[in-house]
C-alpha atoms as a PDB file:
ATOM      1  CA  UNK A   1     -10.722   6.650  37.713  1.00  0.00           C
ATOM      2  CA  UNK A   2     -12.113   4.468  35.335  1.00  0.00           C
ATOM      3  CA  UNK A   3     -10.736   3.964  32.178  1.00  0.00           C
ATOM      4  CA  UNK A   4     -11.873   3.635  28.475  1.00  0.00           C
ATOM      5  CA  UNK A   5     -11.864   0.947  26.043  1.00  0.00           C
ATOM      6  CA  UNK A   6     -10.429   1.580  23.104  1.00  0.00           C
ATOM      7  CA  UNK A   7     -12.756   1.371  19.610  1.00  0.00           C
ATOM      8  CA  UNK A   8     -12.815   1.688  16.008  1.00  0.00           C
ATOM      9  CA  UNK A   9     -10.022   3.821  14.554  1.00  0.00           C
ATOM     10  CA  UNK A  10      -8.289   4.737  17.497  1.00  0.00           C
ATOM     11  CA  UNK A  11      -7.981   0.311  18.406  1.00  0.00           C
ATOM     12  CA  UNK A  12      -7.480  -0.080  14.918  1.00  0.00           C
ATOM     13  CA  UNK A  13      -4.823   2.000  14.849  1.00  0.00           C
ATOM     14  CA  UNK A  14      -2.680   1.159  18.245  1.00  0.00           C
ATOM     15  CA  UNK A  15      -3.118  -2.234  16.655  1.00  0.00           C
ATOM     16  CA  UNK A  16      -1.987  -1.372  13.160  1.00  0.00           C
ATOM     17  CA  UNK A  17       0.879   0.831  14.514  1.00  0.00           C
ATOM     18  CA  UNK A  18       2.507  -2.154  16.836  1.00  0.00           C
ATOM     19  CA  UNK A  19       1.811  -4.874  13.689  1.00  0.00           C
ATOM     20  CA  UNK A  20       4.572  -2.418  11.907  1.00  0.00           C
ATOM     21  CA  UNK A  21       6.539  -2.124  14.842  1.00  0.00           C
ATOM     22  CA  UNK A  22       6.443  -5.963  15.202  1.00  0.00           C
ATOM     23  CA  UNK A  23       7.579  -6.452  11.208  1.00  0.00           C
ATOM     24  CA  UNK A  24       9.895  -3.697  11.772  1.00  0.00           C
ATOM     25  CA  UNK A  25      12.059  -5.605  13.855  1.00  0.00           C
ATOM     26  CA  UNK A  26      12.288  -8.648  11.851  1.00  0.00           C
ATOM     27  CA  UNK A  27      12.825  -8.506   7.572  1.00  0.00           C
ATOM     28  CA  UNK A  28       9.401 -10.624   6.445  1.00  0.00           C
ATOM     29  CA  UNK A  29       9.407 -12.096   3.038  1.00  0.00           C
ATOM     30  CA  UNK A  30       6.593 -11.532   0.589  1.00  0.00           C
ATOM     31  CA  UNK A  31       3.707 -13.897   1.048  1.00  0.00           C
ATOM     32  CA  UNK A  32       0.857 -15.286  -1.077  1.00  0.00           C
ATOM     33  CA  UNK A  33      -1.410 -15.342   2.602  1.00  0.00           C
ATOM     34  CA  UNK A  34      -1.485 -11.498   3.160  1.00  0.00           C
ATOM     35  CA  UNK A  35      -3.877  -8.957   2.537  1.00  0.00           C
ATOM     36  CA  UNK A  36      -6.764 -10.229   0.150  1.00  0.00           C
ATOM     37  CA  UNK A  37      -6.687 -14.139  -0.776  1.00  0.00           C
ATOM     38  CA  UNK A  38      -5.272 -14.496  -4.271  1.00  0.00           C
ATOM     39  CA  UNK A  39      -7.675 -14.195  -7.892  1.00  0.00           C
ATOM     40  CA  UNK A  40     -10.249 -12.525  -5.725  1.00  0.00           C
ATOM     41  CA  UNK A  41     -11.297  -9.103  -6.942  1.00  0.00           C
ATOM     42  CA  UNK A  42      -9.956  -6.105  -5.405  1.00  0.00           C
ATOM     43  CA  UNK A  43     -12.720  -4.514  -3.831  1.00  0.00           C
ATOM     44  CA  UNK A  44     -13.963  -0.762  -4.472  1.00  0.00           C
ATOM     45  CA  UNK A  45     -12.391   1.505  -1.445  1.00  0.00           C
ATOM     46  CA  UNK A  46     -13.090   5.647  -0.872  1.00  0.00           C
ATOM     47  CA  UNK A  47      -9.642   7.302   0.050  1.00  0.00           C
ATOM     48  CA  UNK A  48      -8.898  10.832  -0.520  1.00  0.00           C
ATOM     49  CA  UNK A  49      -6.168  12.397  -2.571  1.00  0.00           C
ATOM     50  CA  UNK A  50      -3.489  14.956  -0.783  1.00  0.00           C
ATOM     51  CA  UNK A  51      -6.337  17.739  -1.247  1.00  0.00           C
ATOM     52  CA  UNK A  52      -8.911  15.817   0.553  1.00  0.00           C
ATOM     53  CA  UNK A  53     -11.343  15.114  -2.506  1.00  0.00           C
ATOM     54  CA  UNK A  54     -12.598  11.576  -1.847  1.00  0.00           C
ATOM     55  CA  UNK A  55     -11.821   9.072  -4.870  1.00  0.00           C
ATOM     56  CA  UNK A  56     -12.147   5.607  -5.389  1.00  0.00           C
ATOM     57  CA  UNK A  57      -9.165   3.819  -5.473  1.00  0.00           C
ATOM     58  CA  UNK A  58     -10.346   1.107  -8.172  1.00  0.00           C
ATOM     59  CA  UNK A  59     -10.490   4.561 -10.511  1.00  0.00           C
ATOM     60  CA  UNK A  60      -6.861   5.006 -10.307  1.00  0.00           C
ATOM     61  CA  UNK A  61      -6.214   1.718 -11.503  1.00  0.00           C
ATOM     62  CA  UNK A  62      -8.971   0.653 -14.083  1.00  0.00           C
ATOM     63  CA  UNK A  63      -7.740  -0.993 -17.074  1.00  0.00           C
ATOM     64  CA  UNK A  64      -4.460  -1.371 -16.119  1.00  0.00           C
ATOM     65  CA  UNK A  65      -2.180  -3.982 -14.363  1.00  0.00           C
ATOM     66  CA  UNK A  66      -1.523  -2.469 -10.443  1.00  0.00           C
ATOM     67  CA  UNK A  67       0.789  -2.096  -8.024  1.00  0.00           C
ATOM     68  CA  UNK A  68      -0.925  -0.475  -4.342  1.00  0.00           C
ATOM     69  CA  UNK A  69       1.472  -0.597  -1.451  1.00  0.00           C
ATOM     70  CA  UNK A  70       0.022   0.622   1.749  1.00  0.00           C
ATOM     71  CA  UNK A  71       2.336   2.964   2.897  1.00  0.00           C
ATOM     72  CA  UNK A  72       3.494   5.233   6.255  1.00  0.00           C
ATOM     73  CA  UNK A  73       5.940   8.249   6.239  1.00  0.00           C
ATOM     74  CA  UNK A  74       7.366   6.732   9.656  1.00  0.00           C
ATOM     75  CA  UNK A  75       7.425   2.975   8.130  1.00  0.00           C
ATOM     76  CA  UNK A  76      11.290   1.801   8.204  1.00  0.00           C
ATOM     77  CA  UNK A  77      10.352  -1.544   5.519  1.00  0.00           C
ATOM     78  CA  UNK A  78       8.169   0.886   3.179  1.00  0.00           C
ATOM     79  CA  UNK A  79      11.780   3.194   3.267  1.00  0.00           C
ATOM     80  CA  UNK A  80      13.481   0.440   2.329  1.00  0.00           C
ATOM     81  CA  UNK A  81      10.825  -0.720   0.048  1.00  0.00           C
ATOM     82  CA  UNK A  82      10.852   3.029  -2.103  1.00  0.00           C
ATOM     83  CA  UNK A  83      14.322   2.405  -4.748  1.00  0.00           C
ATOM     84  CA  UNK A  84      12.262  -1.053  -6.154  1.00  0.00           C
ATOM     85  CA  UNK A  85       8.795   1.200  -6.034  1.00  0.00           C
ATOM     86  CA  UNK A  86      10.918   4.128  -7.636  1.00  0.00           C
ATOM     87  CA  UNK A  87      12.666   1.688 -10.770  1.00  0.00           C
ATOM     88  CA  UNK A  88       8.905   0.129 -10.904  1.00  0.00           C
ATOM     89  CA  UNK A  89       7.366   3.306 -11.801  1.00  0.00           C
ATOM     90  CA  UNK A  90       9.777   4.521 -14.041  1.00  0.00           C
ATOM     91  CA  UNK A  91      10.641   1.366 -16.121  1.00  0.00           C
ATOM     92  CA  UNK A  92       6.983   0.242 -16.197  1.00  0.00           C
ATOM     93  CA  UNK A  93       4.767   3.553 -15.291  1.00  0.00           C
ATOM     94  CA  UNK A  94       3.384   3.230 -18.727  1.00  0.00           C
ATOM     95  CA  UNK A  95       1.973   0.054 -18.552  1.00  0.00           C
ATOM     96  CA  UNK A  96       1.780  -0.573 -15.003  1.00  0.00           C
ATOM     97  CA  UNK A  97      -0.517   1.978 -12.030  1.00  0.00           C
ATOM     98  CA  UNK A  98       1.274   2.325  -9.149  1.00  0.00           C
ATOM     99  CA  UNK A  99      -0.380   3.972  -5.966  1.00  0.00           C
ATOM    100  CA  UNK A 100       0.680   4.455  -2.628  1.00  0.00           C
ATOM    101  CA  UNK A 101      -1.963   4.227   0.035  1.00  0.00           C
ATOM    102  CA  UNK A 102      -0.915   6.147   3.474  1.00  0.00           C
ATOM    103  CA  UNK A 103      -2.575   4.741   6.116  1.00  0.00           C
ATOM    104  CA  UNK A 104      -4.095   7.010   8.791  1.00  0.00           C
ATOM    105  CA  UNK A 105      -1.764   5.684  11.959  1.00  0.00           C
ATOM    106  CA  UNK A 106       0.116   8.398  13.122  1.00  0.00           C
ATOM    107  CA  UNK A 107      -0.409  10.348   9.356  1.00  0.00           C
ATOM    108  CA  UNK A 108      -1.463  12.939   7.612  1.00  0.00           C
ATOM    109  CA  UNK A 109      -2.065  14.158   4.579  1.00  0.00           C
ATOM    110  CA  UNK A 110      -0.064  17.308   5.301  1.00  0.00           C
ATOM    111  CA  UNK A 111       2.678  15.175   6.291  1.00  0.00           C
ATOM    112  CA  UNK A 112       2.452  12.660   2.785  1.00  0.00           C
ATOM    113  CA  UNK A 113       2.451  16.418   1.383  1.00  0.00           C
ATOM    114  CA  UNK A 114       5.711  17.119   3.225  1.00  0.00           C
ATOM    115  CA  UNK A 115       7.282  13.896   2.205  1.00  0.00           C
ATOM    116  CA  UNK A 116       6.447  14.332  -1.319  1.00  0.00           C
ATOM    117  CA  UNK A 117       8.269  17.481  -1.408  1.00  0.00           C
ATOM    118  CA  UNK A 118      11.511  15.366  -0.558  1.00  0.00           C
ATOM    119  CA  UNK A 119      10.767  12.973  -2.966  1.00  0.00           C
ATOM    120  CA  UNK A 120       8.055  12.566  -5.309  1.00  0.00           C
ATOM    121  CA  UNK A 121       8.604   9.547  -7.160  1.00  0.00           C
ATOM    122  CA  UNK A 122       5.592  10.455  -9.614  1.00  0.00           C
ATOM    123  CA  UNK A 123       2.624   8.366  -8.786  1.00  0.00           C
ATOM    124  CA  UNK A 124      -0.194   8.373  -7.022  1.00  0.00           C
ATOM    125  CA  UNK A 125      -0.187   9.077  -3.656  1.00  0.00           C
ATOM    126  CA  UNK A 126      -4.113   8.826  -1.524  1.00  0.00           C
ATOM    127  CA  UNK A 127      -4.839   9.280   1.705  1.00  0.00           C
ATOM    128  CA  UNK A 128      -6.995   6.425   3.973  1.00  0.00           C
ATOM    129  CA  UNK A 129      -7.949   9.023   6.535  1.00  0.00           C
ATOM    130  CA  UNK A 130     -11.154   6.710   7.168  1.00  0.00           C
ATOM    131  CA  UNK A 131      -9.359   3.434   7.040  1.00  0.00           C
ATOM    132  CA  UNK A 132     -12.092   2.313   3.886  1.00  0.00           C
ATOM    133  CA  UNK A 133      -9.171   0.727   1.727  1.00  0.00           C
ATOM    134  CA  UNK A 134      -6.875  -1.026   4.774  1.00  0.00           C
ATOM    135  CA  UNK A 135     -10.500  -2.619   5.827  1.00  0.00           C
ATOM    136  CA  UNK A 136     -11.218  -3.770   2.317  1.00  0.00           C
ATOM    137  CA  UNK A 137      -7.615  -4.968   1.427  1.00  0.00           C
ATOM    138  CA  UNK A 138      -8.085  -6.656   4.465  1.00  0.00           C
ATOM    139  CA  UNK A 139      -4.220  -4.840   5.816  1.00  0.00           C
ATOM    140  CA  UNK A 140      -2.982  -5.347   9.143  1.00  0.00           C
ATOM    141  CA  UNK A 141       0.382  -3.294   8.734  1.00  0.00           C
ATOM    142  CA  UNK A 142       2.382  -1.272   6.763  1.00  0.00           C
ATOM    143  CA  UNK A 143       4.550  -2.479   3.732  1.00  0.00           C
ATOM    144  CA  UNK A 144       1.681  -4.567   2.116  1.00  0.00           C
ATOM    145  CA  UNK A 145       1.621  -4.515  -1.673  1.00  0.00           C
ATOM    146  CA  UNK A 146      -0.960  -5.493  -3.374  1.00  0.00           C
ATOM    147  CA  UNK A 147      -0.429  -6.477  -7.541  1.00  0.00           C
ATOM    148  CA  UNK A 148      -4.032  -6.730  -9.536  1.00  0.00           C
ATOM    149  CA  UNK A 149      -4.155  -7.872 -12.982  1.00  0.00           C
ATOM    150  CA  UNK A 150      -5.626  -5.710 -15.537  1.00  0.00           C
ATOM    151  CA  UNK A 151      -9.284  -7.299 -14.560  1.00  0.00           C
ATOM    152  CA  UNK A 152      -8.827  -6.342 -10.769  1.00  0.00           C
ATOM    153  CA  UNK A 153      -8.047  -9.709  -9.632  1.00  0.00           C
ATOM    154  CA  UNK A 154      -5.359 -10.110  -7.027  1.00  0.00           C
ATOM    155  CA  UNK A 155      -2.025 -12.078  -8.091  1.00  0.00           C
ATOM    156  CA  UNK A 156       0.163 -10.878  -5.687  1.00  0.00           C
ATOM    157  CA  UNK A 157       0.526 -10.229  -2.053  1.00  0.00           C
ATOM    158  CA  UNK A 158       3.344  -9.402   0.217  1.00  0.00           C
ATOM    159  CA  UNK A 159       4.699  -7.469   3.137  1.00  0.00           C
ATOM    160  CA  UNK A 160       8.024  -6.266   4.499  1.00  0.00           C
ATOM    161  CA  UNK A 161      11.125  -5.218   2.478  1.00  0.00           C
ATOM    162  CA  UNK A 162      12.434  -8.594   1.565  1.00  0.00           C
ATOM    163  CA  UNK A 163       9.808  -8.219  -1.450  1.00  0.00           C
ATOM    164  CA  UNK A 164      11.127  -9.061  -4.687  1.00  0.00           C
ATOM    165  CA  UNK A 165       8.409  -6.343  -6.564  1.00  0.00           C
ATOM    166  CA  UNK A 166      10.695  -5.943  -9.433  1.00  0.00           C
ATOM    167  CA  UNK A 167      10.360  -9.353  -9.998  1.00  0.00           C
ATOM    168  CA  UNK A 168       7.024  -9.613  -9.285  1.00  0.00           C
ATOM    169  CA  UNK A 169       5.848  -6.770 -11.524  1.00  0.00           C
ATOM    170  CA  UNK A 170       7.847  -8.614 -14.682  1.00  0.00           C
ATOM    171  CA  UNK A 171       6.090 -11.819 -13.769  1.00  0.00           C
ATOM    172  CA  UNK A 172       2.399  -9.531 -13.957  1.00  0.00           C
ATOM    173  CA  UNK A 173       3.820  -7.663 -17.018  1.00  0.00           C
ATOM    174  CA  UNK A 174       4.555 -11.294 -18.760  1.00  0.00           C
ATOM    175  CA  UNK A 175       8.009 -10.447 -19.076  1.00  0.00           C
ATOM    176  CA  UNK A 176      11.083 -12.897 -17.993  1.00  0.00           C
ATOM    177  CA  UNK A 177      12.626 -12.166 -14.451  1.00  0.00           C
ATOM    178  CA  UNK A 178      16.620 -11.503 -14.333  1.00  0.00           C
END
């Protein structure tokens, strides 16, 4: 019997799911050569929020300084990533968007909704059940973060859960790190 190939989401996502599995097994340190180059700006992306209504993600960060991690239920660095996104949100929610992007690799909305219910950390949470906003951010894995500036430029970058985001928040915020 012949088989297959593989294409578009279904190759995207065998590919996407063993990049995780890959950073998984060893801790990778935030880099400035991941995701989108830095000072370019971030680039308009439909997800959908936990009920399925499609929104832009650029709308749930306009005006403001940002924080988008691209996220997974099942992802062991974004799990050990979630106490730094937690303090981020609540010492600098007010002056700082933070969203969580889950990928569509082995997720579901229902299942972001089942996680929330665990722990809702109080920020946004979308949906890329079309794989728009991991295409745009240019996002090979899970446990990218993404920081724009209150323009929409990119100034930071980084993957795995040997990111210093605390620190890298304070440095977007203008504030001194510890």
């Amino acid at each position: 019997m012949m088989g297959r190939a593989l294409a578009g989401p279904a190759l995207a996502g065998l590919v996407l799911a063993g990049l995780a599995l890959a950073a998984a097994s060893r801790p990778v340190a935030a880099q400035a050569d991941v995701s989108l180059p830095l000072g370019t700006q971030a680039p308009s992306a439909t997800v959908q929020d936990l009920s399925g209504k499609s929104v832009n993600l650029l709308d749930l960060v306009k005006g403001k300084p940002a924080l988008i991690e691209f996220w997974a239920t099942w992802c062991p660095l974004c799990a050990r990533l979630q106490p730094q996104m937690d303090r981020i949100h609540e010492e600098y929610g007010k002056r700082l968007a933070v969203v969580a992007v889950g990928v569509a690799v082995n997720e579901t909305a229902r299942r972001i909704r089942r996680s929330l219910e665990k722990h809702d950390p109080g920020y946004s949470h979308v949906f890329d059940a079309d794989g728009n906003a991991v295409r745009a951010y240019d996002v090979s894995t899970t446990s990218i973060v993404v920081m724009l500036d209150a323009r929409g430029r990119v100034v930071y970058t980084g993957v795995g859960a040997d990111q210093d985001l605390v620190g890298a928040v304070k440095k977007l915020l203008g504030e001194s790190a510890d």
